[in-house]
C-alpha atoms as a PDB file:
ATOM      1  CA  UNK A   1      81.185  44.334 103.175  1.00  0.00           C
ATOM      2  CA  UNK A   2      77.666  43.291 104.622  1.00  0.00           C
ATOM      3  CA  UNK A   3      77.308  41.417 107.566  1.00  0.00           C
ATOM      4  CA  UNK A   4      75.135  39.538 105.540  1.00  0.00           C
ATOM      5  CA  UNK A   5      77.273  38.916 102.406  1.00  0.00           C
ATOM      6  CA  UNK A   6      77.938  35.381 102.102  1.00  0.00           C
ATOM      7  CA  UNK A   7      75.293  34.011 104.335  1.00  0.00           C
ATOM      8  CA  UNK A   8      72.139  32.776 103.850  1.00  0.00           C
ATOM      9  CA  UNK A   9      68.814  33.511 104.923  1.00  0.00           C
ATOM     10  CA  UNK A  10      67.546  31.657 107.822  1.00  0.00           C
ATOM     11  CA  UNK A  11      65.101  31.656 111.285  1.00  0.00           C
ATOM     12  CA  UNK A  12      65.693  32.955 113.876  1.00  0.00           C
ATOM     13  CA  UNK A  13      63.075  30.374 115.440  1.00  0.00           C
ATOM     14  CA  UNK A  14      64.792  26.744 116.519  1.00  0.00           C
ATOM     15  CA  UNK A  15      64.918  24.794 113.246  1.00  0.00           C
ATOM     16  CA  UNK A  16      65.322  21.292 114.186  1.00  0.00           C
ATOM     17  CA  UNK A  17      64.907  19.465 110.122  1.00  0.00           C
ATOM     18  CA  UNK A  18      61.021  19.235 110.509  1.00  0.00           C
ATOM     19  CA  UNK A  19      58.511  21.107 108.712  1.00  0.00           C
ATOM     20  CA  UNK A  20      56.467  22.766 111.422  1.00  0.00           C
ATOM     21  CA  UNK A  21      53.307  21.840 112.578  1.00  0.00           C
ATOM     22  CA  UNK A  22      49.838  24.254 112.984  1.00  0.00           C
ATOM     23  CA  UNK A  23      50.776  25.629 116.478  1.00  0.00           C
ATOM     24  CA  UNK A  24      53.728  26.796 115.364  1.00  0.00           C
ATOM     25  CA  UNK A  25      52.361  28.521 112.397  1.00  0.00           C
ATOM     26  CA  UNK A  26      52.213  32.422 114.044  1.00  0.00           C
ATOM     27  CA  UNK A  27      55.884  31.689 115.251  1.00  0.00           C
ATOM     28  CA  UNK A  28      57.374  30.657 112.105  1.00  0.00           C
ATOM     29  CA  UNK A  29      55.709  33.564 110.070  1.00  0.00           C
ATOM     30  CA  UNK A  30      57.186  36.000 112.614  1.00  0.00           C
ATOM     31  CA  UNK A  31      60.445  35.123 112.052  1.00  0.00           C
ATOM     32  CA  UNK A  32      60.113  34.697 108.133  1.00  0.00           C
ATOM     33  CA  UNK A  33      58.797  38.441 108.758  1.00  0.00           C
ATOM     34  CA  UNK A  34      62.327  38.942 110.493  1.00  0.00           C
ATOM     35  CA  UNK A  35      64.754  37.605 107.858  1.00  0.00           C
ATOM     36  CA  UNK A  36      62.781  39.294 104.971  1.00  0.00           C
ATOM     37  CA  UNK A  37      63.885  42.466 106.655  1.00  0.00           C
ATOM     38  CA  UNK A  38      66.985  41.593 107.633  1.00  0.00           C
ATOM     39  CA  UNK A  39      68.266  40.859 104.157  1.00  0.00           C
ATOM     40  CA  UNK A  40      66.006  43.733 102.084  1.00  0.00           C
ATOM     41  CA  UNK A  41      68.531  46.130 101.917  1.00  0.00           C
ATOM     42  CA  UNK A  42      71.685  43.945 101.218  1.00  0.00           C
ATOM     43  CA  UNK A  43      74.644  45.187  99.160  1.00  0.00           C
ATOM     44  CA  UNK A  44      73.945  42.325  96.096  1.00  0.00           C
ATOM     45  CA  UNK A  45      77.765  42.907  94.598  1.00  0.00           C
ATOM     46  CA  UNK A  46      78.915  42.545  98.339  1.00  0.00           C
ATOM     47  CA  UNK A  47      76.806  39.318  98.748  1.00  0.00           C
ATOM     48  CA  UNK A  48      77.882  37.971  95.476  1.00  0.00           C
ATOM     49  CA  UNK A  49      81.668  38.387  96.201  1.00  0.00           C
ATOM     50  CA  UNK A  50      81.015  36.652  99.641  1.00  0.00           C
ATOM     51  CA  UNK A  51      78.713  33.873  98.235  1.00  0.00           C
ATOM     52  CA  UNK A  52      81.066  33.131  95.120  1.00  0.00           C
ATOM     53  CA  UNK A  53      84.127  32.986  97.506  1.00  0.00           C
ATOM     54  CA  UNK A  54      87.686  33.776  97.126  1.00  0.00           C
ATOM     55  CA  UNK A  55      89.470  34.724  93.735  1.00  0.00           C
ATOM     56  CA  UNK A  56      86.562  35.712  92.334  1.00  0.00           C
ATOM     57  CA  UNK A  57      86.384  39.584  93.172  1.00  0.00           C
ATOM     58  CA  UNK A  58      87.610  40.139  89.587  1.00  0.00           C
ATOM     59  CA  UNK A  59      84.802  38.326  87.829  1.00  0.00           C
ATOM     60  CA  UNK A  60      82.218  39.855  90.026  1.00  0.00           C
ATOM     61  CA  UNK A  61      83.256  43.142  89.689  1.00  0.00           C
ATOM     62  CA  UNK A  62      82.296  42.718  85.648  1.00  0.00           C
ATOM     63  CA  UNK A  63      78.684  41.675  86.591  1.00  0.00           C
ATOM     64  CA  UNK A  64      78.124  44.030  89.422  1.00  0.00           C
ATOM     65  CA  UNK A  65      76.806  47.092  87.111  1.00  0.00           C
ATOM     66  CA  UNK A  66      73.941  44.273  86.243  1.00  0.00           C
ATOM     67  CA  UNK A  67      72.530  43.978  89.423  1.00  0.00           C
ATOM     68  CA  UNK A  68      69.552  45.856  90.817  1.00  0.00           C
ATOM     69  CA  UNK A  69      68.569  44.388  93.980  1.00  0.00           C
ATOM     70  CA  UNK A  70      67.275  42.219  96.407  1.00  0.00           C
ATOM     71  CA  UNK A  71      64.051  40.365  94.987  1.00  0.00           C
ATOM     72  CA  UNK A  72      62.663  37.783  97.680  1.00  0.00           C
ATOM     73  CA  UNK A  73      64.532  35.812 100.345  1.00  0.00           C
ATOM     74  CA  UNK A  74      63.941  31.649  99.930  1.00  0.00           C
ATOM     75  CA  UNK A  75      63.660  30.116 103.903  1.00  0.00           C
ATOM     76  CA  UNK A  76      63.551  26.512 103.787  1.00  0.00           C
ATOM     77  CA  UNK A  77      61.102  25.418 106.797  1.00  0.00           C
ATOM     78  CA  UNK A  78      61.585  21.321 106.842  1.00  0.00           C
ATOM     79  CA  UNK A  79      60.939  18.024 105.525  1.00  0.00           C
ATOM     80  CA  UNK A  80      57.471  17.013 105.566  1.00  0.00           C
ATOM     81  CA  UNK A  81      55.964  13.465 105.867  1.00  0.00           C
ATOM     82  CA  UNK A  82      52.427  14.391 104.296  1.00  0.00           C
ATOM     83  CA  UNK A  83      51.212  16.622 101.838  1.00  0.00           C
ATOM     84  CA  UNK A  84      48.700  17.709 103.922  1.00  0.00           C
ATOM     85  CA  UNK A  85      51.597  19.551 106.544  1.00  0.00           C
ATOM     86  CA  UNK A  86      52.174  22.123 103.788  1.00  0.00           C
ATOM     87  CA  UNK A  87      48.485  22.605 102.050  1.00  0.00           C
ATOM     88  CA  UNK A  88      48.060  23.426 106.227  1.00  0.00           C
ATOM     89  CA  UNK A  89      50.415  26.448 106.018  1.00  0.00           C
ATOM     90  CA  UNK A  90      49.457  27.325 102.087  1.00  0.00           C
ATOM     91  CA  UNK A  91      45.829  27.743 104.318  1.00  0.00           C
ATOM     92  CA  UNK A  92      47.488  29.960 107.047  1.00  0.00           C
ATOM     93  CA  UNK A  93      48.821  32.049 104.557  1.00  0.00           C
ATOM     94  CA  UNK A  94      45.798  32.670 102.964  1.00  0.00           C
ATOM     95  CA  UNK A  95      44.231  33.726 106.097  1.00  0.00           C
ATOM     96  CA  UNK A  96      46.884  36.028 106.283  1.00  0.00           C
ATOM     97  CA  UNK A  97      46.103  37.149 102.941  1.00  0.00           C
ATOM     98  CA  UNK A  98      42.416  37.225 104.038  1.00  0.00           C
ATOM     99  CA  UNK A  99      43.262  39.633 107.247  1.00  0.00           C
ATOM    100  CA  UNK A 100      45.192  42.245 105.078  1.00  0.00           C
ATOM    101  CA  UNK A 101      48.844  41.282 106.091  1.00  0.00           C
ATOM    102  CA  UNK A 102      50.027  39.448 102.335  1.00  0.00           C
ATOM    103  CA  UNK A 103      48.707  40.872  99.260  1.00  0.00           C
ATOM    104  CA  UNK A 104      49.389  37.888  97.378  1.00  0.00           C
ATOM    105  CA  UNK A 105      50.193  34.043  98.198  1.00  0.00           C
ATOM    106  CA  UNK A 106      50.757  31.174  95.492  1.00  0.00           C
ATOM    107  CA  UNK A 107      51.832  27.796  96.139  1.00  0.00           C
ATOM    108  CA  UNK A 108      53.075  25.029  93.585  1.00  0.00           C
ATOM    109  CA  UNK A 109      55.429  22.034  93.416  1.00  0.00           C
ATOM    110  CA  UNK A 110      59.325  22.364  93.041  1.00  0.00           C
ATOM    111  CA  UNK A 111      60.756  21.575  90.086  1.00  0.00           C
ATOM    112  CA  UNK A 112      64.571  21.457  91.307  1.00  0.00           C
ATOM    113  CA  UNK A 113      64.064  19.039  94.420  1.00  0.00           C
ATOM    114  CA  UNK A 114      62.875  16.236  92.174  1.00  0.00           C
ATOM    115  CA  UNK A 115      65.497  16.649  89.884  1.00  0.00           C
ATOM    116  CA  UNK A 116      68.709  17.987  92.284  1.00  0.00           C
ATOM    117  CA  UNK A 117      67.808  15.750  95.258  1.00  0.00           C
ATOM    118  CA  UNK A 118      65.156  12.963  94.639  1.00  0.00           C
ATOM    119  CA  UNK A 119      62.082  14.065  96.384  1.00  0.00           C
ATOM    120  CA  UNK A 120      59.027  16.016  96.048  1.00  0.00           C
ATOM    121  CA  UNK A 121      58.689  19.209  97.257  1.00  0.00           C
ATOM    122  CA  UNK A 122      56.647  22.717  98.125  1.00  0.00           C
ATOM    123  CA  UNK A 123      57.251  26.022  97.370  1.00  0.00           C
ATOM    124  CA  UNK A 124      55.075  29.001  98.965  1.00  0.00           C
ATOM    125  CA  UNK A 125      55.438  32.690  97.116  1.00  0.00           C
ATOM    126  CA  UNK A 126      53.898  35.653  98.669  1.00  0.00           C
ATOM    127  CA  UNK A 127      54.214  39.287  98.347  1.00  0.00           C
ATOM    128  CA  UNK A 128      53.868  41.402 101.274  1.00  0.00           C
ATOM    129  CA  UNK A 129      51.660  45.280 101.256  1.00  0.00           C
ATOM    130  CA  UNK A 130      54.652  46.945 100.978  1.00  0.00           C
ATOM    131  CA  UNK A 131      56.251  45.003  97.949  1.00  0.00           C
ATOM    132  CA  UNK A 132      58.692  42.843  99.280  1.00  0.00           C
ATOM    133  CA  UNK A 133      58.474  39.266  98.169  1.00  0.00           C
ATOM    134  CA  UNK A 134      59.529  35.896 100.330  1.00  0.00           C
ATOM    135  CA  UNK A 135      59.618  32.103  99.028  1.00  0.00           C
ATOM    136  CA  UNK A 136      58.880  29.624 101.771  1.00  0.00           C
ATOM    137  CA  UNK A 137      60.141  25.707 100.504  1.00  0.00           C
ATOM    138  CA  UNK A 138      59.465  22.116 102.076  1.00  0.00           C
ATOM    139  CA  UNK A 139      60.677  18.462 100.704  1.00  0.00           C
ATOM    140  CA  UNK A 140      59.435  15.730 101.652  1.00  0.00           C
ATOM    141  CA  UNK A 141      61.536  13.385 104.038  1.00  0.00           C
ATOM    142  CA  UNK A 142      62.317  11.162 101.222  1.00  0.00           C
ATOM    143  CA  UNK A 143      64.716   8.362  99.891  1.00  0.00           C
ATOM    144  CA  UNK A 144      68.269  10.095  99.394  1.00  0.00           C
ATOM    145  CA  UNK A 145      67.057  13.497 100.819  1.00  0.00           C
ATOM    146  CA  UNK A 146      66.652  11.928 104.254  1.00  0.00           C
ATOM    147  CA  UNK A 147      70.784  10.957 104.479  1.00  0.00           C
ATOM    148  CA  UNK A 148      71.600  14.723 104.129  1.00  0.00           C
ATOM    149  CA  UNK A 149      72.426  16.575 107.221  1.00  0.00           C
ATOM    150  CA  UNK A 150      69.552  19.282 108.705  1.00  0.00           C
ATOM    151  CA  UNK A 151      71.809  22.178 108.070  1.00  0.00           C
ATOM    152  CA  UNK A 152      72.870  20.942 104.571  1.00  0.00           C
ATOM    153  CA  UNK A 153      68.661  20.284 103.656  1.00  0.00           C
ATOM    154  CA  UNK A 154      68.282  23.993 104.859  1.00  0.00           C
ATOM    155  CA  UNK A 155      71.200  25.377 102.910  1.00  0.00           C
ATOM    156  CA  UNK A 156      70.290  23.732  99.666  1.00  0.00           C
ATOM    157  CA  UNK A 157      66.847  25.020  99.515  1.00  0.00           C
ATOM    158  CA  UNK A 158      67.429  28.469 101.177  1.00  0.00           C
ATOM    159  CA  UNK A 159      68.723  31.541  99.229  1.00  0.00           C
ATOM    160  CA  UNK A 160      69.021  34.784  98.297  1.00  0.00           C
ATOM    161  CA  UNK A 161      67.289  36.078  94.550  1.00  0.00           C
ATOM    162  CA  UNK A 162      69.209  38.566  93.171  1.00  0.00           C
ATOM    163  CA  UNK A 163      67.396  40.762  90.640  1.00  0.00           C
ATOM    164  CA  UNK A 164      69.366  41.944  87.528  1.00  0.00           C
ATOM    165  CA  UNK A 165      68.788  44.885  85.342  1.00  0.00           C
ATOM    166  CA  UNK A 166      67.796  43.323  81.935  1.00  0.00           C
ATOM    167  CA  UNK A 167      66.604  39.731  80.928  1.00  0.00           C
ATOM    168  CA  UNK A 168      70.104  38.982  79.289  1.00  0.00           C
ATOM    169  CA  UNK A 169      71.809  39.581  82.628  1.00  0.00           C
ATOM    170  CA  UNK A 170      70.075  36.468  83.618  1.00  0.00           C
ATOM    171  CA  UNK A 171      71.758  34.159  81.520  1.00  0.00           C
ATOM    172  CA  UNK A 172      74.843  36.077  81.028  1.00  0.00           C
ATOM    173  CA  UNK A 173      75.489  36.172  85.168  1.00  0.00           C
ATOM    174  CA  UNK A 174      74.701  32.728  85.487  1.00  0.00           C
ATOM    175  CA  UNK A 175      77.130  31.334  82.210  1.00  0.00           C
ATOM    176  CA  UNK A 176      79.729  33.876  83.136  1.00  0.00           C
ATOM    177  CA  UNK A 177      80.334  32.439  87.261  1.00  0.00           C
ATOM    178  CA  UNK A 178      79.895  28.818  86.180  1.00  0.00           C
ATOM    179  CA  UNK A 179      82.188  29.014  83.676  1.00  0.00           C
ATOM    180  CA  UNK A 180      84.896  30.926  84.997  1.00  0.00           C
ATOM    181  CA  UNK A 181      84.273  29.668  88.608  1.00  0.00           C
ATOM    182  CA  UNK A 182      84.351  25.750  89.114  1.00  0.00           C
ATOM    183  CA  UNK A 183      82.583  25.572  92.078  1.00  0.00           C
ATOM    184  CA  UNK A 184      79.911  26.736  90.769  1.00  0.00           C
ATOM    185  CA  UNK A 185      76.812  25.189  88.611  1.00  0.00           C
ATOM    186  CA  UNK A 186      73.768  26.291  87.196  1.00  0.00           C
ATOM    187  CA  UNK A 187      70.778  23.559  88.522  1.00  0.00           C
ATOM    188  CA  UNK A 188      67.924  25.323  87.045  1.00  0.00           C
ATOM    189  CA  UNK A 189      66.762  27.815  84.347  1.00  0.00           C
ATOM    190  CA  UNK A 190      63.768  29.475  83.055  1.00  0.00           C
ATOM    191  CA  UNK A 191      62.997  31.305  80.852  1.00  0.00           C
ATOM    192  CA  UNK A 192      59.929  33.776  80.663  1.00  0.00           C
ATOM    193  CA  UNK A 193      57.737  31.698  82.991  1.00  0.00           C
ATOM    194  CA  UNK A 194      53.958  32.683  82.913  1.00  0.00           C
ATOM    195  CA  UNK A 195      54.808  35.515  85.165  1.00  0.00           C
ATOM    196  CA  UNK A 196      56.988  37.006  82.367  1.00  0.00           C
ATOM    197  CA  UNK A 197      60.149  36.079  84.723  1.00  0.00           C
ATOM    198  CA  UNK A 198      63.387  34.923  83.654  1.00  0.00           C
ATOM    199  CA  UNK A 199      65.371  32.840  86.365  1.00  0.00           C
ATOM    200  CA  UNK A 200      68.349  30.578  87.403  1.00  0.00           C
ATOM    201  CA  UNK A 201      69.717  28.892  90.404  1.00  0.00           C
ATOM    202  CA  UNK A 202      73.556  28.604  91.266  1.00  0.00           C
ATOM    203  CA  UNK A 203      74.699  26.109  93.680  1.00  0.00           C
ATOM    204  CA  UNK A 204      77.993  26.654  95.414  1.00  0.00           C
ATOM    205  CA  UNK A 205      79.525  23.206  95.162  1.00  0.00           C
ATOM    206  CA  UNK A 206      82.287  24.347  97.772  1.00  0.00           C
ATOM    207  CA  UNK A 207      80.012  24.806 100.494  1.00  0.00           C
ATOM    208  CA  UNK A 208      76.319  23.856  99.374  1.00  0.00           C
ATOM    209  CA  UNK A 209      74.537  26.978  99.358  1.00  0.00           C
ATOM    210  CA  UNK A 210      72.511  28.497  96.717  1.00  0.00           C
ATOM    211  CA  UNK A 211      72.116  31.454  95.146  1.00  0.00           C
ATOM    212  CA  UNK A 212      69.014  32.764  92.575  1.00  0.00           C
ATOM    213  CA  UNK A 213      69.296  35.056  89.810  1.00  0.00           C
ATOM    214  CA  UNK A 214      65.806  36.932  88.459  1.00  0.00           C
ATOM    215  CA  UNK A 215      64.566  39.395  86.023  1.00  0.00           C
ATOM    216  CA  UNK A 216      60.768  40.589  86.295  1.00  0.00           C
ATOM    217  CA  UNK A 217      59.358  43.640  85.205  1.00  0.00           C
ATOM    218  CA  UNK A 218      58.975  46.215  88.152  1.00  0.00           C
ATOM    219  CA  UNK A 219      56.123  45.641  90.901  1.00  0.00           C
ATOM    220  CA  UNK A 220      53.809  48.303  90.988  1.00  0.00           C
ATOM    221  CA  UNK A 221      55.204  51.547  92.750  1.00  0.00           C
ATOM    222  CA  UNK A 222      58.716  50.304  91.805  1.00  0.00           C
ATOM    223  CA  UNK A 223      61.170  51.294  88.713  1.00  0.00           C
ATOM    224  CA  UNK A 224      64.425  49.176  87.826  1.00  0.00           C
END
């Protein structure tokens, strides 16, 4: 199995709860840089058996033919106090984009934190020259949110995005572990978002990590 197969993505940087401040901007990209690579080429049926947890080998082995590959990495980088902490980074990533190093950068407000854990929150999406894609998230240190440990904040809004092989493998992954698998629970799906991408997120109950299941149509230079 992968070293990496029931894990989830993290820094390699000191991560202390707090979203990072404008110094420590170069630093923290680095190591985002780091665990993209680190987790491009893992096993996905490997990872899912590790992620789901014991007893389920049987029921992963029926949705591993479905899977395709690794589609971004999601690093949670901290709770913020002000808005203005993440439209700082959004900027640095820009000027990343600017100097050649991202090809693309969005940015937009979570829809699960509000929901899942009562407080706002930041999500970061770029794609990198040579096609691999990383999510960057932030909440802000907020009512309920702020009780939670550091390492539990991190695992909730850190994951791994499996990509599947057809747009029904989306919603038949995703039904098929959270029904047969109590631990487990859907806490977000989409369906053909603007993008044309069909997603859902998985939280393991058991131990509070996450897990992201996606279906896009190939980047450029890729084939499914």
């Amino acid at each position: 199995m992968n070293a990496l197969a029931g894990s989830t993505p993290r820094l390699s940087t000191t991560y202390d709860g707090r979203f990072p401040g404008p110094t420590d901007f170069d630093a923290v990209w680095e190591a985002v840089l780091d665990a993209s690579g680190s987790w491009q080429d893992v096993d996905c049926a490997a990872h899912l058996r590790g992620w789901c947890g014991p007893g389920t080998d049987r029921l992963v082995t029926g949705l591993a033919d479905g899977l395709a590959r690794v589609n971004h990495i999601g690093i949670y980088l901290g709770d913020y106090e002000r808005d203005d902490a993440v439209l700082d980074w959004h900027a640095h990533l820009v000027g990343l984009r600017e100097a050649g190093r991202i090809a693309e950068v969005e940015t937009g407000p979570s829809y699960i934190s509000p929901r899942q854990y009562g407080t706002q929150g930041w999500w970061n999406s770029v794609v990198l020259p040579d096609g691999r894609a990383i999510e960057t998230f932030a909440c802000k240190h907020y009512g309920s949110w702020r009780e939670r440990s550091t390492e539990e904040r991190r695992l909730l809004m850190s994951h791994l995005a499996v990509e599947v092989r057809a747009e029904a493998d989306v919603r038949r992954t995703l039904d098929t572990l959270a029904r047969d698998a109590a631990h487990l629970e859907v806490i977000a799906f989409t369906e053909a978002d603007e993008l044309g991408h069909t997603y859902g997120h998985l939280r393991n109950n058991a131990d509070g990590t996450v897990l992201e299941i996606v279906h896009q149509a190939p980047r450029e230079g890729r084939t499914a």
